[in-house]
Protein backbone atom coordinates (compact mmCIF):
# COMPACT_ATOMS: atom_id res chain seq x y z
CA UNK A 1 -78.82 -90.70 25.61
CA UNK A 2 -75.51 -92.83 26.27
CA UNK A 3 -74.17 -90.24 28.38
CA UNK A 4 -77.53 -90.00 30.05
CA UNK A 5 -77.30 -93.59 30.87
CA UNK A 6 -73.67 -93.71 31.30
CA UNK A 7 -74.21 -90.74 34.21
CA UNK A 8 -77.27 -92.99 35.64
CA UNK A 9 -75.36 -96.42 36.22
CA UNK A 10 -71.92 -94.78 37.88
CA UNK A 11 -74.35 -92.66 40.38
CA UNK A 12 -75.43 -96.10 41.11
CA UNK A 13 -72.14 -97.21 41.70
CA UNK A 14 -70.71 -94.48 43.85
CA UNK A 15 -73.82 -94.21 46.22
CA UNK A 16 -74.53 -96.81 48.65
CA UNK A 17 -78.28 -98.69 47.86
CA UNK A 18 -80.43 -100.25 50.09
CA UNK A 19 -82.89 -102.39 48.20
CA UNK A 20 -86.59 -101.85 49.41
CA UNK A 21 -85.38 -100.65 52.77
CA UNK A 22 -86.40 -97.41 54.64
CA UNK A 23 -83.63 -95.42 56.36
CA UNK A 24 -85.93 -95.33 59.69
CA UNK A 25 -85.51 -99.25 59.35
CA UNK A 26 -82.22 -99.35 60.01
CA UNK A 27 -82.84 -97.21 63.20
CA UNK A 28 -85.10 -99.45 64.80
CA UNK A 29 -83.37 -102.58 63.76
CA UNK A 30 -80.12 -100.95 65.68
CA UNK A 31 -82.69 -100.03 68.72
CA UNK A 32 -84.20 -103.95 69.18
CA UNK A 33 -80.29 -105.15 68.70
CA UNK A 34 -79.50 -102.73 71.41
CA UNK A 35 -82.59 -104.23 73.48
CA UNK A 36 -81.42 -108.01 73.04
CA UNK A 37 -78.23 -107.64 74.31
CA UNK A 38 -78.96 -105.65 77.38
CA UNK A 39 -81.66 -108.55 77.81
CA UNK A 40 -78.52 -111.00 77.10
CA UNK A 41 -76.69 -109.08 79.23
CA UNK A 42 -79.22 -109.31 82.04
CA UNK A 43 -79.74 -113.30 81.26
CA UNK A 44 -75.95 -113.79 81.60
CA UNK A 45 -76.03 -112.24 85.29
CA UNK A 46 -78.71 -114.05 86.42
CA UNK A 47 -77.82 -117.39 85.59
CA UNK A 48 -73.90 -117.15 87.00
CA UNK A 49 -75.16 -114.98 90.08
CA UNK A 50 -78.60 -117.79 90.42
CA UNK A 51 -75.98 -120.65 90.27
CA UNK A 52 -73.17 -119.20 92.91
CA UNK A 53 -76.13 -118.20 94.79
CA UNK A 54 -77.49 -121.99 94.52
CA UNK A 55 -74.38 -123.34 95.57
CA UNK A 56 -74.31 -121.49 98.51
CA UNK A 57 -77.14 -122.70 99.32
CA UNK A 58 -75.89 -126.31 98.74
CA UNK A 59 -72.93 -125.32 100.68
CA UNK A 60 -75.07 -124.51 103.90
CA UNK A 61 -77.29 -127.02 103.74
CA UNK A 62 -74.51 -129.58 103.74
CA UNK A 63 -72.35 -127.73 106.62
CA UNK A 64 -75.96 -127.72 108.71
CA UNK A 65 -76.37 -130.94 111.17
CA UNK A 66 -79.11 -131.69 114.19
CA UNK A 67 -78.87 -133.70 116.98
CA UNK A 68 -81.20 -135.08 118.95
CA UNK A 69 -80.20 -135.49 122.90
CA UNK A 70 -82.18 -137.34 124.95
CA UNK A 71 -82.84 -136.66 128.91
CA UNK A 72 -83.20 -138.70 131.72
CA UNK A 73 -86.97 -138.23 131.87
CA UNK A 74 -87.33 -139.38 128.35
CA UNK A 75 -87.58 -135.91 126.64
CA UNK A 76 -85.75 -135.77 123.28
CA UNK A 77 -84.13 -132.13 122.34
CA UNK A 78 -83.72 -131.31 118.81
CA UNK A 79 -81.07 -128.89 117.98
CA UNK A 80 -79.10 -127.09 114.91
CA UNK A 81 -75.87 -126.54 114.28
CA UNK A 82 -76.23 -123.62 111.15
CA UNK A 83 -78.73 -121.73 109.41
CA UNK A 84 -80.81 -124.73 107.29
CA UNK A 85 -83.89 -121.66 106.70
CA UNK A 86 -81.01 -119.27 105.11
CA UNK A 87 -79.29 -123.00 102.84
CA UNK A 88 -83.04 -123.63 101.68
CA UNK A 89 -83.95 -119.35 100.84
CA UNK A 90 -80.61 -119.23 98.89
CA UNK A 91 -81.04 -122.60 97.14
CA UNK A 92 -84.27 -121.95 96.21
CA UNK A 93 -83.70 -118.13 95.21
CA UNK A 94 -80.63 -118.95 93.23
CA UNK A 95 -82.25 -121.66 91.12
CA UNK A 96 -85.15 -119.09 90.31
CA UNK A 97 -83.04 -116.69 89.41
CA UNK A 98 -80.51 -119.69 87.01
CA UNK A 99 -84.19 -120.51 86.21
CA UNK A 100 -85.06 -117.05 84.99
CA UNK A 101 -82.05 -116.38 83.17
CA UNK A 102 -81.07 -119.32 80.56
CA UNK A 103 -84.27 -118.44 78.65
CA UNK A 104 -83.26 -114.16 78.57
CA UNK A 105 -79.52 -115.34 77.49
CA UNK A 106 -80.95 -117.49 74.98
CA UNK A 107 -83.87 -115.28 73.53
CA UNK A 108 -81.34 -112.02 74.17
CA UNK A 109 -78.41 -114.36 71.79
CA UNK A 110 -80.61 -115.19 69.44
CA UNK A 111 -82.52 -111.58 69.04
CA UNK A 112 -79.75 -109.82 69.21
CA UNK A 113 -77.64 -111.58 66.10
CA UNK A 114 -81.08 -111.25 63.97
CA UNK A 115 -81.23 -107.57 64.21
CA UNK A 116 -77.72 -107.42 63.89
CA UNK A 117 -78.06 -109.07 60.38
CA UNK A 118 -80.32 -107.45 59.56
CA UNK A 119 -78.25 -103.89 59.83
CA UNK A 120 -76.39 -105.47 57.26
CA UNK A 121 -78.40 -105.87 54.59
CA UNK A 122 -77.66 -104.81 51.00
CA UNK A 123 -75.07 -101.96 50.35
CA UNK A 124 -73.03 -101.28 47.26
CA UNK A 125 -69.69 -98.89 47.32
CA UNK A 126 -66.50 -98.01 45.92
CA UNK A 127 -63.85 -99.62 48.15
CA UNK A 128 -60.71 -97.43 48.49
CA UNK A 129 -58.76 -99.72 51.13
CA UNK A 130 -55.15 -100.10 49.90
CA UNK A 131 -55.52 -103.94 49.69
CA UNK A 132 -58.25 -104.43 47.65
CA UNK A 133 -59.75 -101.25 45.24
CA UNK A 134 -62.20 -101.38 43.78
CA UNK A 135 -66.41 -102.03 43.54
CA UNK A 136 -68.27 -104.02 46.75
CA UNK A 137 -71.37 -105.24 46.60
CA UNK A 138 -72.78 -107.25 49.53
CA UNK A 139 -76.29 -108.26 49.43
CA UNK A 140 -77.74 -109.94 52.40
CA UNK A 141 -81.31 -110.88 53.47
């Protein structure tokens, strides 16, 4: 019966446990971590292209002028120096897409370390590394 029991508690030490987890667990929890960073990923680009894109937008708005001329009969003449339509599209389009963007980084960020957590959940195993030998046990949740 000691050797029985004996047998029982090193298997446990040797094999890796996951307490009250399902293998297929870990698979999805690696897919949805794979998800939130391509939708971090995608959050990132949109808010630094939205902002350049914004700023151009700035840019030409500021480098557009009019001027009004005046004739002889009393007529005034209103004319543009620069695109103001294309400043106002790429203002407008580059704070929709900055808009867009912060709330994907910040939902991707925060997603993304979750499920990454969660991959690491409870494992036990002999460590052979030449530093440190011996028995691990890590337990998160």
């Amino acid at each position: 019966m000691k050797t029985f029991l004996l047998i029982c508690i090193l298997t446990g030490f040797v094999c890796q446990s996951y307490a009250q987890q399902i293998e297929g667990n870990k698979e999805l929890y690696f897919e949805k971590a794979e998800k939130f960073r391509k939708m971090k990923t995608t959050g990132q680009v949109l808010t630094i292209g939205g902002s350049i894109l914004a700023a151009a937008g700035v840019v030409t708005l500021l480098n557009s002028s009019t001027s009004t001329t005046t004739d002889s009969y009393g007529q005034t003449d209103t004319s543009v120096d620069g695109n103001i339509i294309a400043g106002i599209l790429m203002y407008l389009s580059g704070s929709a897409c900055a808009g867009a963007g912060v709330p994907l980084w910040i939902v991707g960020g925060i997603n993304e370390g979750r499920y990454n957590r969660k991959l690491e959940t409870v494992t036990l195993r002999l460590k052979m590394d030449p530093q440190a030998t011996g028995l691990a046990l890590r337990y998160r949740f």
